[in-house]
Protein backbone atom coordinates (compact mmCIF):
# COMPACT_ATOMS: atom_id res chain seq x y z
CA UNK A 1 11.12 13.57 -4.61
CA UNK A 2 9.00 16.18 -3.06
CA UNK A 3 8.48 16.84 0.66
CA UNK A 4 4.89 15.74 1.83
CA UNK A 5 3.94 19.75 2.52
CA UNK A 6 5.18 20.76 -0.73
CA UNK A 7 2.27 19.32 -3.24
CA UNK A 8 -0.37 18.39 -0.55
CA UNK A 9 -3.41 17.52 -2.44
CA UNK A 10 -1.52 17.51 -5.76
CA UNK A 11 -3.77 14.49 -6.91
CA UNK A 12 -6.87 16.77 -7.00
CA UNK A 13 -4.62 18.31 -10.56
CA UNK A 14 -5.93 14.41 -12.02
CA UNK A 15 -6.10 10.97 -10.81
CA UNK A 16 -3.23 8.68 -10.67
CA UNK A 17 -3.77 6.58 -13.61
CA UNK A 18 -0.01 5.50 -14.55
CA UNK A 19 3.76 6.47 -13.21
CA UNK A 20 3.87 9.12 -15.65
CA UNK A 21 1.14 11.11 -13.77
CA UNK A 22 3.02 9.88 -10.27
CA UNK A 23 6.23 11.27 -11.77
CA UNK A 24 4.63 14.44 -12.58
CA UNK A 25 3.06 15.10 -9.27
CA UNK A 26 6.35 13.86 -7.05
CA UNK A 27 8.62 15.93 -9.44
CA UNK A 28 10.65 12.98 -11.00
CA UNK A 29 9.24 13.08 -14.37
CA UNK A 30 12.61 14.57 -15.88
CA UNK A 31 14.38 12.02 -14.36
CA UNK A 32 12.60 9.23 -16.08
CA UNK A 33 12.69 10.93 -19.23
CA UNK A 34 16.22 11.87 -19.03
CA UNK A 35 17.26 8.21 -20.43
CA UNK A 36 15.94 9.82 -23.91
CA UNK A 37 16.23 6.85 -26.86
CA UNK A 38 18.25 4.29 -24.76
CA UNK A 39 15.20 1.85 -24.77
CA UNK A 40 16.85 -0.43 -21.66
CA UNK A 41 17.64 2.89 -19.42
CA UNK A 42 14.47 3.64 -19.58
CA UNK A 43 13.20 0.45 -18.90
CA UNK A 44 15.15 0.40 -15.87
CA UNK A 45 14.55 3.78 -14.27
CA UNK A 46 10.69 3.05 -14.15
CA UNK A 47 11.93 -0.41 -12.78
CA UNK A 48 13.31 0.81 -10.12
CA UNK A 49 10.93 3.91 -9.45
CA UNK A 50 7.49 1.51 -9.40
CA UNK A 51 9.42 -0.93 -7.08
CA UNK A 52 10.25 1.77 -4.60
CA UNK A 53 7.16 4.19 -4.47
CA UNK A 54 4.09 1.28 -5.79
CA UNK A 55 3.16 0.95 -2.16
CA UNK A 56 2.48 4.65 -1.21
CA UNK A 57 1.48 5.17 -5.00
CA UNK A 58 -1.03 2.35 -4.83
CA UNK A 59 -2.45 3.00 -1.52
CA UNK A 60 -2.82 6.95 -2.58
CA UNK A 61 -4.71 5.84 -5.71
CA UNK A 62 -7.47 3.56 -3.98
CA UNK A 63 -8.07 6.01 -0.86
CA UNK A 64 -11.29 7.70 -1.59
CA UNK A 65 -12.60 4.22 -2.24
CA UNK A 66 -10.99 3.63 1.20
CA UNK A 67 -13.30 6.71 2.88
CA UNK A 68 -10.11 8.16 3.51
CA UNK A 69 -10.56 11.92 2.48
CA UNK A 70 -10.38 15.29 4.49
CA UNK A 71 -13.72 14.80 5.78
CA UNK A 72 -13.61 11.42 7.53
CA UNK A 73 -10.38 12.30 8.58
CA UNK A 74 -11.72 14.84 10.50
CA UNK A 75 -8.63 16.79 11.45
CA UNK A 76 -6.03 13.68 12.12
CA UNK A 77 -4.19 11.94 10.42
CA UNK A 78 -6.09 8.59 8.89
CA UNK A 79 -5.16 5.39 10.86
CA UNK A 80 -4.31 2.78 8.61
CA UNK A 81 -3.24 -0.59 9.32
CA UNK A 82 -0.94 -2.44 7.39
CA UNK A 83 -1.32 -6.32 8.16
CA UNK A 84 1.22 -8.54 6.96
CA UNK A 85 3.71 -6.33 6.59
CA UNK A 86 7.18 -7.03 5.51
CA UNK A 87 8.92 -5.53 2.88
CA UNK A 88 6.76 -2.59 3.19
CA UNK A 89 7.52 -1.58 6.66
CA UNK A 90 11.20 -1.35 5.79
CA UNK A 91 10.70 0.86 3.09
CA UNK A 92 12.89 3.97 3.63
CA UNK A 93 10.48 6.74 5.04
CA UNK A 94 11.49 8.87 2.09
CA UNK A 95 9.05 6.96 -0.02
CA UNK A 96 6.49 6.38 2.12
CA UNK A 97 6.52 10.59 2.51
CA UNK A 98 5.17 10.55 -0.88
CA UNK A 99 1.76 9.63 0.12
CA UNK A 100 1.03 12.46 1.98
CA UNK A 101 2.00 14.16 -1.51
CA UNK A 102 0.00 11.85 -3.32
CA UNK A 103 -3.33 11.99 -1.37
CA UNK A 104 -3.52 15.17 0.43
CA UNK A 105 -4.05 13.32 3.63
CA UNK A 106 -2.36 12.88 6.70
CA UNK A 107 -1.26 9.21 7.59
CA UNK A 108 -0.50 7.15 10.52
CA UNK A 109 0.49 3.61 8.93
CA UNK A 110 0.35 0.82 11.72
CA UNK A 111 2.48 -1.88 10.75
CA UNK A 112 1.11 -5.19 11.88
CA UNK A 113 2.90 -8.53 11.19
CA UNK A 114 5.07 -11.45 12.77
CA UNK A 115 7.92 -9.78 10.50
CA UNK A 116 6.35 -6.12 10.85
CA UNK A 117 9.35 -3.79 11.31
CA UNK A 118 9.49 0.15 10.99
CA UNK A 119 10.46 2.82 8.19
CA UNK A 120 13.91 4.20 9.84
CA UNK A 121 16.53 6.63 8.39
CA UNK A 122 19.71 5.42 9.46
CA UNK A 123 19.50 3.52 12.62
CA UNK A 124 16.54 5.55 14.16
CA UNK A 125 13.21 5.61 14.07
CA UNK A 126 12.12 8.89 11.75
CA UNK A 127 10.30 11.47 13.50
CA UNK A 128 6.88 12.57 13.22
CA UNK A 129 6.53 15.16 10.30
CA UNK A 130 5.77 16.09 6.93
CA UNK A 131 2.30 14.46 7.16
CA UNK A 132 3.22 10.78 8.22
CA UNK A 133 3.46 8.89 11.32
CA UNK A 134 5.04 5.13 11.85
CA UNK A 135 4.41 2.50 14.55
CA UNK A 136 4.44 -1.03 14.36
CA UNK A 137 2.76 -4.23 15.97
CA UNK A 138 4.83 -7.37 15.67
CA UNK A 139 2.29 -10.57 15.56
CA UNK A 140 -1.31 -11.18 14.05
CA UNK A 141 -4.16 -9.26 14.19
CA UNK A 142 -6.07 -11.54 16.59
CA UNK A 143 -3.53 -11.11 18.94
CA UNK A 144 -2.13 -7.75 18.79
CA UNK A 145 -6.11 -6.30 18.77
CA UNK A 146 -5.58 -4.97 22.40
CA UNK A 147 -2.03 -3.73 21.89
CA UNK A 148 -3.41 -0.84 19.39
CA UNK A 149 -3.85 2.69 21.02
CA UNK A 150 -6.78 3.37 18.73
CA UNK A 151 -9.30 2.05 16.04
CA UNK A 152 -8.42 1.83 12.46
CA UNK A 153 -9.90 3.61 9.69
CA UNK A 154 -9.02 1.50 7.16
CA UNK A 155 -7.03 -1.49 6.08
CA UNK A 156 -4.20 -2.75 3.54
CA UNK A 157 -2.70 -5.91 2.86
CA UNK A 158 -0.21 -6.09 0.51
CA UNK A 159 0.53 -9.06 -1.52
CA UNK A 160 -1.24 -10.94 1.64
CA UNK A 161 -1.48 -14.34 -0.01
CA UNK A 162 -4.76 -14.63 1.87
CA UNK A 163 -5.24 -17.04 -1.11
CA UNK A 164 -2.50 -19.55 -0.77
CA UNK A 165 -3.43 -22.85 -0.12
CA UNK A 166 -0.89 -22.64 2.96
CA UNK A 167 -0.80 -19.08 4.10
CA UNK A 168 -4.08 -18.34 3.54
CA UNK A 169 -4.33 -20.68 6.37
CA UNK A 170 -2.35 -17.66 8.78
CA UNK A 171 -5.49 -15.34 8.32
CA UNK A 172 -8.13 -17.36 9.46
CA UNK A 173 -8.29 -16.46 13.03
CA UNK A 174 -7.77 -12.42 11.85
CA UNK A 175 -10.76 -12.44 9.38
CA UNK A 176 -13.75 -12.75 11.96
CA UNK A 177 -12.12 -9.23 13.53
CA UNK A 178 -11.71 -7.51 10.19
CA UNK A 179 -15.22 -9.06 9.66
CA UNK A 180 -16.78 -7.13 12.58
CA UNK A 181 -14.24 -3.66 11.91
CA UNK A 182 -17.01 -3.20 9.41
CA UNK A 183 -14.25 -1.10 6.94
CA UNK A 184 -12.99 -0.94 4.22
CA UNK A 185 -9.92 -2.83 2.91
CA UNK A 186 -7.30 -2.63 0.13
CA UNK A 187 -5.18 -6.17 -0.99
CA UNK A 188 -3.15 -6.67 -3.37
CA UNK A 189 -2.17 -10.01 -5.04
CA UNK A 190 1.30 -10.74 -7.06
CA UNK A 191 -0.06 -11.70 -10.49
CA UNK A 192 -3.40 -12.91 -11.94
CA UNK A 193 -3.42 -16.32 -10.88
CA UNK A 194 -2.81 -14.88 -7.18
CA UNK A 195 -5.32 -12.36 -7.56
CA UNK A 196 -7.92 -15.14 -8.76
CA UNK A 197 -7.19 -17.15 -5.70
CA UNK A 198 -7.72 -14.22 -3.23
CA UNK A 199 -10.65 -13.47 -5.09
CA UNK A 200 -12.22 -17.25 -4.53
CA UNK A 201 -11.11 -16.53 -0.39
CA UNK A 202 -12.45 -13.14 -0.29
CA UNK A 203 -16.14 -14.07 -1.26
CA UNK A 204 -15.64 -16.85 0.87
CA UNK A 205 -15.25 -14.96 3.65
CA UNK A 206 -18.25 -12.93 2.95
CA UNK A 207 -16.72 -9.66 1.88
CA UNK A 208 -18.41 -7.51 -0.31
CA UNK A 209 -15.95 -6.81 -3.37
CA UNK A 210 -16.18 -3.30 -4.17
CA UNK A 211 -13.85 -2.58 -6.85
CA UNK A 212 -11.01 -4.49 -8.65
CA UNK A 213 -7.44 -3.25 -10.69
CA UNK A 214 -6.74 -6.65 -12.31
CA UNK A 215 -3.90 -5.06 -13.92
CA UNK A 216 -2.72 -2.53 -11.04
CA UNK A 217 -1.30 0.57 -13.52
CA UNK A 218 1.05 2.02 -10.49
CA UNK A 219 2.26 -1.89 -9.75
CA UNK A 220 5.96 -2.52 -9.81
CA UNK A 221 7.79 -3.02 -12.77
CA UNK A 222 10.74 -5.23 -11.56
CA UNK A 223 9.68 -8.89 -11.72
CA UNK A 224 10.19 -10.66 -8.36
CA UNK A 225 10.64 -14.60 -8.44
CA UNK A 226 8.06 -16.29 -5.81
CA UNK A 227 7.44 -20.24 -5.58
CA UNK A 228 9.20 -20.53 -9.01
CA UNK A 229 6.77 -17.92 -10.65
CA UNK A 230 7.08 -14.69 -11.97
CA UNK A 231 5.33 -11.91 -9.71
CA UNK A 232 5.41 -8.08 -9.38
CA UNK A 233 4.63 -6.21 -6.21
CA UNK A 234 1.28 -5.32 -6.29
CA UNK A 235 0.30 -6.68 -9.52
CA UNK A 236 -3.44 -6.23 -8.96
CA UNK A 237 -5.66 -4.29 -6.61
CA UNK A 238 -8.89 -5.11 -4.74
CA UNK A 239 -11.21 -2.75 -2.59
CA UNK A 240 -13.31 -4.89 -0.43
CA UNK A 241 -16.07 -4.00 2.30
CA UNK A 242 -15.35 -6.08 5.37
């Protein structure tokens, strides 16, 4: 993988349609070619490289629909916050680096969740550098608001379930302040029956859908079990205007 400074604004060579153009731009397309005519190698080397880069990869591809770009940004790094997280705020920073590569933009991801915890390499937090800074919020929106050092510029929530008949429930008391943020949001759902539900809860909640991936081309491969159904991470993709 390539360091954050080392392709920044690589994306502006094409947009990031499917892994083989994310390969290309991060530098790994040998490697997933390098399986040649074993069918199942192959198979499992894009596995395994969606399921570890679809959250920067996916987040990258929706950010000018996001009003993240050089000129909103303004000279800082965007401020993004990531509510819900949990798998993705453990993600090894090396991964998350490849954003920066990805968008051309400068990130500070907030991680904001009862289970939120932060990118580390080894058994530290990772410093501040090649385009990407961490922190991280542990509880709910609602009552973390005050606890953030500044506004956000935009949102994400990953495989949220705001959907679920139960844990749909959890967002209620957050939606009125994304509500009034007035952004921009990015959610992603597991598979299309999830994505359907969040859809139904979305327009509930009176936000404007903007644009929708019902088959998310830089989703993860690997099939996750969830509930007794088959899921991948970031199966679909919405962009919604809170």
């Amino acid at each position: 993988l390539r360091a954050a400074g080392a392709a920044r604004g690589a994306q502006r060579g094409g947009p990031l349609e499917n892994w083989e153009r994310v390969g290309e731009v991060l530098g790994v397309g040998d490697w997933l070619e390098a399986a040649g005519e074993d069918l199942a190698e192959r198979e499992l080397r894009r596995a395994l490289t969606s399921k570890l880069l679809t959250f920067p990869a996916t987040l990258a591809r929706h950010c000018q629909r996001l009003g993240l770009d050089e000129e909103s940004a303004r000279g800082r790094p965007a401020r993004v916050g990531v509510l819900g997280a949990r798998a993705e705020s453990t993600l090894p920073p090396l991964f998350w680096r490849q954003l920066a590569v990805l968008s051309g933009l400068e990130f500070h991801l907030v991680f904001i969740g009862p289970q939120a915890g932060s990118p580390r390499e080894g058994t530290s937090p990772p410093p501040a550098a090649e385009g990407l800074w961490f922190s991280s919020v542990n509880g709910l929106l609602h009552e973390v608001q005050d606890r953030l050092s500044a506004p956000l510029d935009a949102y994400v929530l990953f495989n949220s379930g705001i959907g679920h008949p139960k844990e749909g429930m959890n967002w209620e008391p957050s939606v009125q302040l994304l509500r009034e943020s007035g952004k921009r949001a990015l959610l992603t759902s597991f598979n299309e029956h999830d994505l359907d539900r969040d859809l139904v809860a979305l327009k509930r909640h009176g936000f404007s859908i903007e644009h929708i991936d019902r088959l998310n081309p830089l989703r993860s491969l690997a099939a996750e079990s969830f509930e007794g159904d088959q899921v991948f991470f970031n199966h679909s993709a919405t962009v919604v205007q809170l």
